[in-house]
N, C-alpha and C. Protein backbone atom coordinates (compact mmCIF):
# COMPACT_ATOMS: atom_id res chain seq x y z
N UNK A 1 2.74 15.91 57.64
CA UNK A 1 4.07 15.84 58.18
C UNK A 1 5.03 15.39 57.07
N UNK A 2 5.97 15.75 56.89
CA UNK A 2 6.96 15.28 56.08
C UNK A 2 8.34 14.82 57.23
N UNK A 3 9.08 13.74 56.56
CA UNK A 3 10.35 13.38 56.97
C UNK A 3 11.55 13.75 56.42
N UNK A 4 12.28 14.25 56.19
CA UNK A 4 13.96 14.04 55.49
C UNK A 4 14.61 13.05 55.89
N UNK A 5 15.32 12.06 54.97
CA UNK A 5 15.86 11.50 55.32
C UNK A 5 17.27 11.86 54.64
N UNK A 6 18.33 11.40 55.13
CA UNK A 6 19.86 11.76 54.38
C UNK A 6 20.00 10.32 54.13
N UNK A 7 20.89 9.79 52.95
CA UNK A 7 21.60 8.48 52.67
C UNK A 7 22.95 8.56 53.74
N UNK A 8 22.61 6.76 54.24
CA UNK A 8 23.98 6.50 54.90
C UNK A 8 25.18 6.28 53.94
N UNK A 9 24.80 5.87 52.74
CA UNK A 9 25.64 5.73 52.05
C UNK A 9 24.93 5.21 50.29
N UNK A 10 25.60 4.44 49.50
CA UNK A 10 25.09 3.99 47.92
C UNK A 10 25.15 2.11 48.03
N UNK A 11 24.81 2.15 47.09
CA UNK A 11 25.18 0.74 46.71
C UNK A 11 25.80 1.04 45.31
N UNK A 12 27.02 0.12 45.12
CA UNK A 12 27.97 0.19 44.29
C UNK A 12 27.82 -1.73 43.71
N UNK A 13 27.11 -1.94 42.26
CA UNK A 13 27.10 -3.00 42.14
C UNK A 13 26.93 -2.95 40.04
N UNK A 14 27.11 -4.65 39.70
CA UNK A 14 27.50 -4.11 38.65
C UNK A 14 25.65 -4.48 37.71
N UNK A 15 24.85 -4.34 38.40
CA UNK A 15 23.46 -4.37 37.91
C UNK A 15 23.09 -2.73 37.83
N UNK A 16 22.87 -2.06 36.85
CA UNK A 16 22.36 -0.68 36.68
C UNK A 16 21.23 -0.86 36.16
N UNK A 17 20.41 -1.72 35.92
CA UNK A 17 19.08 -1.96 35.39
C UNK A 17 18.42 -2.70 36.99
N UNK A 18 16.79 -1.89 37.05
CA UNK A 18 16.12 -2.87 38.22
C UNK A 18 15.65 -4.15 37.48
N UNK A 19 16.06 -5.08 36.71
CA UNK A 19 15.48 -6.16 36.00
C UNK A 19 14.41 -6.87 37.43
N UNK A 20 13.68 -7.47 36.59
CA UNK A 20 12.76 -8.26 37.84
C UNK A 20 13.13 -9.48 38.44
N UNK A 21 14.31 -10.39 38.24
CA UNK A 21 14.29 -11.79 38.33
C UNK A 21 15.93 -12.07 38.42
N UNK A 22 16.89 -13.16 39.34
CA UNK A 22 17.87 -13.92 39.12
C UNK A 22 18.53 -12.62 40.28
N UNK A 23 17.99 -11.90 41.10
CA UNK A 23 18.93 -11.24 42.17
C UNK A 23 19.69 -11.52 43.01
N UNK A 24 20.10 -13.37 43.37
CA UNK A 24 20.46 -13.64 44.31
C UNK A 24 22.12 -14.21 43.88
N UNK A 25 22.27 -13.84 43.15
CA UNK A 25 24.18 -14.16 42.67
C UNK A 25 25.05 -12.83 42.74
N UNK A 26 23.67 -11.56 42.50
CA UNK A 26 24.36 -10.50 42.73
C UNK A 26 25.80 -9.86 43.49
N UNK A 27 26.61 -9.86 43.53
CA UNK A 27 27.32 -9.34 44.89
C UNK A 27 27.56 -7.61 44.29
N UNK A 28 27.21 -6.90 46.04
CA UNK A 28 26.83 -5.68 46.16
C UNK A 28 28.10 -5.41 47.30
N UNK A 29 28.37 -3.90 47.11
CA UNK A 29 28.99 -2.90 48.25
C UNK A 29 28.42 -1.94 48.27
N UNK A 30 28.17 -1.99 49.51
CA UNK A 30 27.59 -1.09 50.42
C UNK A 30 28.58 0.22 50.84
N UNK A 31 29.22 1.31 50.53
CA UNK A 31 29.84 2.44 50.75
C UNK A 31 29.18 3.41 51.14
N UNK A 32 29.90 3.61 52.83
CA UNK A 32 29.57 4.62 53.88
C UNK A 32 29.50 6.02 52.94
N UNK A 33 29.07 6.91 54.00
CA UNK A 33 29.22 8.35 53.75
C UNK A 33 30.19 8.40 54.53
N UNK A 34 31.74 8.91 54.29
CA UNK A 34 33.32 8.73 55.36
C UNK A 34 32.94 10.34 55.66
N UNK A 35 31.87 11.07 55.49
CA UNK A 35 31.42 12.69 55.89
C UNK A 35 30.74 12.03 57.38
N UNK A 36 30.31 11.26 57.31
CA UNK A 36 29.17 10.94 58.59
C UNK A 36 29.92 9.76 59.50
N UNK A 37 30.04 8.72 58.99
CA UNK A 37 30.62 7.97 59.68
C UNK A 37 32.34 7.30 59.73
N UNK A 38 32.72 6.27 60.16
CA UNK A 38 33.54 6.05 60.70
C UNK A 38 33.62 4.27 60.36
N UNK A 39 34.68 3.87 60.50
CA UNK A 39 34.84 2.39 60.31
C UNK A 39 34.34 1.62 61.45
N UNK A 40 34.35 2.34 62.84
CA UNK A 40 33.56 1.90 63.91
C UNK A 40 31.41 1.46 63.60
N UNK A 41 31.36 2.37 62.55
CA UNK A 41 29.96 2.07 62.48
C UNK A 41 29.85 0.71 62.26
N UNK A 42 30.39 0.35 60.96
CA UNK A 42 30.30 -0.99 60.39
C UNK A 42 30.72 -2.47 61.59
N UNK A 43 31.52 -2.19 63.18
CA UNK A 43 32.15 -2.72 63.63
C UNK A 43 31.06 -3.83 64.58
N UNK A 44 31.35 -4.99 63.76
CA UNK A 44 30.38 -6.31 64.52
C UNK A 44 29.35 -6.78 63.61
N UNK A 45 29.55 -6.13 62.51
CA UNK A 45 28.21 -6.33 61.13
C UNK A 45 28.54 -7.48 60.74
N UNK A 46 29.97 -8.03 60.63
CA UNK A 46 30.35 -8.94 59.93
C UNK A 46 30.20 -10.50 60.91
N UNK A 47 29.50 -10.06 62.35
CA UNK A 47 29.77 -11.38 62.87
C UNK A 47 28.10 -12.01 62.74
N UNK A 48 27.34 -11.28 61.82
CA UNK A 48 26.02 -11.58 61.59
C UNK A 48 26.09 -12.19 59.87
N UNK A 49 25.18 -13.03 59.99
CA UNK A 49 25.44 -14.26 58.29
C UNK A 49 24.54 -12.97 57.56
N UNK A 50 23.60 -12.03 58.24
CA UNK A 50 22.56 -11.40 57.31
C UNK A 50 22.62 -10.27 58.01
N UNK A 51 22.39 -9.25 56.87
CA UNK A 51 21.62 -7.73 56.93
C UNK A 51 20.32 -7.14 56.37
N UNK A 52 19.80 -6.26 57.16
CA UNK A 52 18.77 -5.90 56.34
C UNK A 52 18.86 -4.67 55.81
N UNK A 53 19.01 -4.13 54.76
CA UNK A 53 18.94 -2.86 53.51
C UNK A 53 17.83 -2.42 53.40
N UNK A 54 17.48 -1.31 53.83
CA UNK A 54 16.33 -0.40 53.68
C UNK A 54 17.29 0.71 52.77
N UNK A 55 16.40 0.81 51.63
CA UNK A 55 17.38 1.80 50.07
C UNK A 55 16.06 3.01 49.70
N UNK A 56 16.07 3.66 49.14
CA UNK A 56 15.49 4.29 48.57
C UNK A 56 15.23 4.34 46.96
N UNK A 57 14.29 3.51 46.59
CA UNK A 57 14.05 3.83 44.88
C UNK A 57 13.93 4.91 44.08
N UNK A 58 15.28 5.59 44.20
CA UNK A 58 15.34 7.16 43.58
C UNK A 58 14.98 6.91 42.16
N UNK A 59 15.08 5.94 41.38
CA UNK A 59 14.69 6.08 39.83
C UNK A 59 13.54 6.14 39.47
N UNK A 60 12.58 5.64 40.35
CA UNK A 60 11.06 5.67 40.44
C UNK A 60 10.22 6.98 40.15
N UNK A 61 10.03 7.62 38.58
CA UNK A 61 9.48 9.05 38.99
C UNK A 61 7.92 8.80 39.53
N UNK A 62 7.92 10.36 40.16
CA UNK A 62 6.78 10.82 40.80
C UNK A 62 5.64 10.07 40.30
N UNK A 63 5.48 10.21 38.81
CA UNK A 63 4.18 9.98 38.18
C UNK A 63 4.22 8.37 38.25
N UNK A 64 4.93 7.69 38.39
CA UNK A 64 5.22 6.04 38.45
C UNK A 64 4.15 5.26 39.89
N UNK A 65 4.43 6.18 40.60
CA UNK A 65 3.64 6.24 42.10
C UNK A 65 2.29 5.07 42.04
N UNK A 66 2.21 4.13 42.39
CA UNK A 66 0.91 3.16 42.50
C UNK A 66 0.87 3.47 43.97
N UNK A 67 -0.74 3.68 44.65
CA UNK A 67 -1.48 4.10 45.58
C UNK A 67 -2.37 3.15 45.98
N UNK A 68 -3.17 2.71 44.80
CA UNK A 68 -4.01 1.96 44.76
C UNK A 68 -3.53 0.58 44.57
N UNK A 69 -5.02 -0.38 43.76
CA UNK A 69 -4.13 -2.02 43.69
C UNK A 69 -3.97 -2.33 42.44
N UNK A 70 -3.50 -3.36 42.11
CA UNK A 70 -3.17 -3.18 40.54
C UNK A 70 -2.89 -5.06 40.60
N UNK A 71 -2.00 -5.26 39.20
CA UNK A 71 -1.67 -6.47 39.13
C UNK A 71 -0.22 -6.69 39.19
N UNK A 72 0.14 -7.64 40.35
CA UNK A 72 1.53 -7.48 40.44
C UNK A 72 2.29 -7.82 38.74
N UNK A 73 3.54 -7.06 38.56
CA UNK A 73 3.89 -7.09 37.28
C UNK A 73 3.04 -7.33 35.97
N UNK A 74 1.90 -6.68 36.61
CA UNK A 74 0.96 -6.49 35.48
C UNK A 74 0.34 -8.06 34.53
N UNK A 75 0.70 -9.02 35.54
CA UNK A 75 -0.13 -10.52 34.91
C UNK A 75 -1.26 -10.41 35.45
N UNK A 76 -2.36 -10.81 34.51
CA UNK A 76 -3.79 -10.64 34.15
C UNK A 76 -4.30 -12.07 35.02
N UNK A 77 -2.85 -13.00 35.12
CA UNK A 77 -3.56 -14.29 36.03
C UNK A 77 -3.84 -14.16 37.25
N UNK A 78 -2.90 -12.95 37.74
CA UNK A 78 -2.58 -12.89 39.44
C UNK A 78 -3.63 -11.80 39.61
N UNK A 79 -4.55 -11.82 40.66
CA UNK A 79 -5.66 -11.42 41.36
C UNK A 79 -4.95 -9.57 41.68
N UNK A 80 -5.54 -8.86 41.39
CA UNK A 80 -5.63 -7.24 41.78
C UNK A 80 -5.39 -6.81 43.55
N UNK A 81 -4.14 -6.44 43.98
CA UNK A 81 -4.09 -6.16 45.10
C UNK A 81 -3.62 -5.11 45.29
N UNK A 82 -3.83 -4.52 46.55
CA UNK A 82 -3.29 -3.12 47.01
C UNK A 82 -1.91 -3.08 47.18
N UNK A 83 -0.98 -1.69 47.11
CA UNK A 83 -0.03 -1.52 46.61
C UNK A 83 1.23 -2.46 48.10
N UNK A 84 -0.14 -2.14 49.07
CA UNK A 84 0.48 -2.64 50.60
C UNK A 84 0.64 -4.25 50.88
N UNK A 85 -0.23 -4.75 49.55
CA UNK A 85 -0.01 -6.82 49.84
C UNK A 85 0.97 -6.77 49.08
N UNK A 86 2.27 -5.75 48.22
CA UNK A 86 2.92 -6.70 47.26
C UNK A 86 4.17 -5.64 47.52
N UNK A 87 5.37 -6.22 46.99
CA UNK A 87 6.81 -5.46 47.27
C UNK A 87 6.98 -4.65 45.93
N UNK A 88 6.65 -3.67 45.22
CA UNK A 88 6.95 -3.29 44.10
C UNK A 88 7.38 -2.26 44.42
N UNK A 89 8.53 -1.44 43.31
CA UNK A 89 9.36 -0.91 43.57
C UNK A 89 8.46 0.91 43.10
N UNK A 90 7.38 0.79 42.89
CA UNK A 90 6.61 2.31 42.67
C UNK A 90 5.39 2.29 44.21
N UNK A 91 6.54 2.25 45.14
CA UNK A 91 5.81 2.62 46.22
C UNK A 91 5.26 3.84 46.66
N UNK A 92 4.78 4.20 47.44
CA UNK A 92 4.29 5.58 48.01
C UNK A 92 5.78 6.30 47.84
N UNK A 93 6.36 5.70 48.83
CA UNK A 93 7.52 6.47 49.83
C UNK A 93 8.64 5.88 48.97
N UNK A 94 8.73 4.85 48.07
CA UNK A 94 9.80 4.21 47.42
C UNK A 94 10.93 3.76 48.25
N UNK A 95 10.37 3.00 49.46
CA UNK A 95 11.66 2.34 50.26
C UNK A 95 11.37 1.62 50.31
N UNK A 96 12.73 0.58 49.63
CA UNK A 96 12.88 -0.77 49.52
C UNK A 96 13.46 -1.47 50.65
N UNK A 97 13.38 -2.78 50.83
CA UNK A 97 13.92 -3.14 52.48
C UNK A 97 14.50 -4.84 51.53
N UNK A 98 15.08 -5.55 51.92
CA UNK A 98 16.28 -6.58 51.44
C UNK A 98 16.88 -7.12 52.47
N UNK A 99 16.61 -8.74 53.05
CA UNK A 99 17.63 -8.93 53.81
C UNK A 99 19.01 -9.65 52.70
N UNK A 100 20.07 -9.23 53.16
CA UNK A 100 21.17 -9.54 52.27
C UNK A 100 21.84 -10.66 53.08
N UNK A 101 22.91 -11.59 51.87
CA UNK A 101 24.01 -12.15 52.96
C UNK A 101 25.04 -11.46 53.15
N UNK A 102 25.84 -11.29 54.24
CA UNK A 102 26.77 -10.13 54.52
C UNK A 102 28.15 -11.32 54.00
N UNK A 103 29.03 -10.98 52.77
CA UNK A 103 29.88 -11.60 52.57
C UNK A 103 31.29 -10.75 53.79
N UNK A 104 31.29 -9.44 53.68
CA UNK A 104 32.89 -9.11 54.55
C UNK A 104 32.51 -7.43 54.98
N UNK A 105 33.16 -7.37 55.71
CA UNK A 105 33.19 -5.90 56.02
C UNK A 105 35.12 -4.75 55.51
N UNK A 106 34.88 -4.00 54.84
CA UNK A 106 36.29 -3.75 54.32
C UNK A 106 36.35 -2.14 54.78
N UNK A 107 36.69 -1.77 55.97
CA UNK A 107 36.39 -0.34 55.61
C UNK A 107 35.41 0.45 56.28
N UNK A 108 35.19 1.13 55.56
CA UNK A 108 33.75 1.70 55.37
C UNK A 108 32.70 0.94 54.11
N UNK A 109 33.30 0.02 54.16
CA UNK A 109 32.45 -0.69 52.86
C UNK A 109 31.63 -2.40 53.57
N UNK A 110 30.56 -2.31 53.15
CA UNK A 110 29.99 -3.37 53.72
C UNK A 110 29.88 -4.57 52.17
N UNK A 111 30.15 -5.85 51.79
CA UNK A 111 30.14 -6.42 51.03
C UNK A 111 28.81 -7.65 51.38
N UNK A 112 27.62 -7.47 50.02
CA UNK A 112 26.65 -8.38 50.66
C UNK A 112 26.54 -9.07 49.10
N UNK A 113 25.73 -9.99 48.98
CA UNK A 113 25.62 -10.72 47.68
C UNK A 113 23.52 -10.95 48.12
N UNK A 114 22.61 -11.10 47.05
CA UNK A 114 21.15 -10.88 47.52
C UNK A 114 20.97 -9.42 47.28
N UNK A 115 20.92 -8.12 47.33
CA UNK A 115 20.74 -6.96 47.39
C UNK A 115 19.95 -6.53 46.05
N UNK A 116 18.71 -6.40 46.37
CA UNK A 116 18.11 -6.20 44.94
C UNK A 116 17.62 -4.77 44.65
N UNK A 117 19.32 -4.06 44.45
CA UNK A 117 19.07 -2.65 44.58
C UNK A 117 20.05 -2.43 43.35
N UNK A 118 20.34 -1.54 42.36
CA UNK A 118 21.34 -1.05 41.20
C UNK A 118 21.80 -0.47 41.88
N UNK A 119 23.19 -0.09 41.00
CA UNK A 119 23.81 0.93 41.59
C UNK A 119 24.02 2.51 41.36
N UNK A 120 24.29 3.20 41.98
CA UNK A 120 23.77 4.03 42.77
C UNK A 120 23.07 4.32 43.65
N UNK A 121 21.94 3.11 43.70
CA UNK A 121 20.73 3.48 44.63
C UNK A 121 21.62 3.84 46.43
N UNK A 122 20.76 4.86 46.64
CA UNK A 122 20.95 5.69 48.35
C UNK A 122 20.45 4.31 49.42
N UNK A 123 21.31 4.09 50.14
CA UNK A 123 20.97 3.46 51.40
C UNK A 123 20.22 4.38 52.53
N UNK A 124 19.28 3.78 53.19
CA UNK A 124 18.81 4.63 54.29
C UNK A 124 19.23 4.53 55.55
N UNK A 125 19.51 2.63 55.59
CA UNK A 125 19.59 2.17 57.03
C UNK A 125 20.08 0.81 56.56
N UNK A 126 20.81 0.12 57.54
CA UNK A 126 21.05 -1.42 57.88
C UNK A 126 21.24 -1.88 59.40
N UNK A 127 20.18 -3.19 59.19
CA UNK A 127 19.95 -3.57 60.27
C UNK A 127 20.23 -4.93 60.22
N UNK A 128 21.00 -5.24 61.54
CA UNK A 128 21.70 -7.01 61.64
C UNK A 128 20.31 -7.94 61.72
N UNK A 129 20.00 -9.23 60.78
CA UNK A 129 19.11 -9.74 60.86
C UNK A 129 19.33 -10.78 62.17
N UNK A 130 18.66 -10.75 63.34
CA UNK A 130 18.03 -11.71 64.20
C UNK A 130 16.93 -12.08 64.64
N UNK A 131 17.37 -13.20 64.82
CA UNK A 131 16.23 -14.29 65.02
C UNK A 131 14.74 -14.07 65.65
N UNK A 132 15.62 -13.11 66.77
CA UNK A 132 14.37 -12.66 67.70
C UNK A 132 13.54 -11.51 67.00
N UNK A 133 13.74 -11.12 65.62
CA UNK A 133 13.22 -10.21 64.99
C UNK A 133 12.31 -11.30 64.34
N UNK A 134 12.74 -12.37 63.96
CA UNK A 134 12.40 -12.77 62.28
C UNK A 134 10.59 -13.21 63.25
N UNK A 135 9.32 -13.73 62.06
CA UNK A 135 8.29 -14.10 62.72
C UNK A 135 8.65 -14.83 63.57
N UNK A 136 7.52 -14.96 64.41
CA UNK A 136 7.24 -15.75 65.54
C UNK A 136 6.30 -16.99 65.36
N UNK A 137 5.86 -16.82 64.23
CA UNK A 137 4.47 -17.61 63.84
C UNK A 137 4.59 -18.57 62.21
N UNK A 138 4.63 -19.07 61.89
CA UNK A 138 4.28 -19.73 60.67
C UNK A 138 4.14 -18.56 59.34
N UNK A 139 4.37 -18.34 58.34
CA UNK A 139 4.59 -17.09 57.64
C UNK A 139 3.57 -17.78 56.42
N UNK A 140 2.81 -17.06 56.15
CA UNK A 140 1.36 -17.79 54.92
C UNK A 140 1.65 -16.61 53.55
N UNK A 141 0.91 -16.79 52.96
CA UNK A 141 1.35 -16.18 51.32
C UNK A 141 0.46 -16.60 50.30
N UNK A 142 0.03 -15.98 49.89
CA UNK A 142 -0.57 -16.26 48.79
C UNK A 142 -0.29 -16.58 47.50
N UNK A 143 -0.53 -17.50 46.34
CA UNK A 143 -0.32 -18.85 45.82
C UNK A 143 0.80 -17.84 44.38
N UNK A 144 0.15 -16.72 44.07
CA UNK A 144 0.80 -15.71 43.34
C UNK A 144 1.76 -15.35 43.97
N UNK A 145 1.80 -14.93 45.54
CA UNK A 145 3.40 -14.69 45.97
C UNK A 145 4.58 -15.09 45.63
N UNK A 146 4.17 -17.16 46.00
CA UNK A 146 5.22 -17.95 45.28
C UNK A 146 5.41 -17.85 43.64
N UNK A 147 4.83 -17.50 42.75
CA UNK A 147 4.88 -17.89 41.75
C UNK A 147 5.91 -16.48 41.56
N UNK A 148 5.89 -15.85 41.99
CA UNK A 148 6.66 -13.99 41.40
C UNK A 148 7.84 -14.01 42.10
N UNK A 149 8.18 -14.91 43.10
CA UNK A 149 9.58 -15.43 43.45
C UNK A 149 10.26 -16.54 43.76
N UNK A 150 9.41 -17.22 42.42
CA UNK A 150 9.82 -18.45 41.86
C UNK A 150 11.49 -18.23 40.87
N UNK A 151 11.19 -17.01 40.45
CA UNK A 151 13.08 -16.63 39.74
C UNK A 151 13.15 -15.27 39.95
N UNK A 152 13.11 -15.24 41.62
CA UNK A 152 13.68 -13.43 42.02
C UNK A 152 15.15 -13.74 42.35
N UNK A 153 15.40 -14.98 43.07
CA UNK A 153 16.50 -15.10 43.65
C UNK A 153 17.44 -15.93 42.75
């Protein structure tokens, strides 16, 4: 089966490199497709502190693709895992997901700061972060997790 997906819109920010580390000072805009939607889409986004950004890693070529497990950012200290225990940006499908802080809504333009996407990258979707989404349970991680976003943010 295959999917198509169309972009709702880009991210417009002044990071054009995916660097690995310090993403959380970023501030990002989010710009609609004004072909598809309407200023009504964006209407009530702004009364939520967070969003979630599902993007597409278009820079990622084909041959980049990890399937299997590997070492996250390639440190020889951190234990070999499958491509599905870790967030790296040479996914199968190359969709990235981000909850952001939503600084304003302007428009057709959504303004977030957190967004660990360059610009240009295609938006797929945004979704208002609540509570009744977030776990339900105590959230566990493994000891390398912390250490690889010890300076993401």
């Amino acid at each position: 089966m295959e999917i198509l997906l169309k972009p709702i819109g880009f991210v417009r920010a002044s990071r054009a490199e995916p660097l690995d580390d310090h993403w959380d000072q970023v501030e990002s805009a989010i710009e609609l497709d004004s072909g598809t939607f309407t200023e009504e889409s964006l209407q009530g986004l702004d009364s939520f502190s967070h969003v979630e950004v599902l993007f597409y890693f278009d820079r990622v070529q084909e041959g980049k693709i990890v399937t299997d497990a590997r070492r996250p950012r390639g440190k020889t200290e951190w234990p070999k895992v499958g491509i599905f225990a870790q967030r790296g940006k040479a996914r199968p499908n190359r969709i990235g997901a981000t909850i952001c802080q939503v600084e304003r809504v302007s428009g057709l333009v959504l303004h977030v700061t957190g967004l660990d996407a360059i610009d240009g990258t295609p938006v797929l979707d945004l979704k208002p972060v609540m509570t009744g989404f977030l776990p339900r349970n105590p959230v566990t991680e493994p000891d390398w997790a912390q250490e690889i976003m010890a300076h993401y943010w």
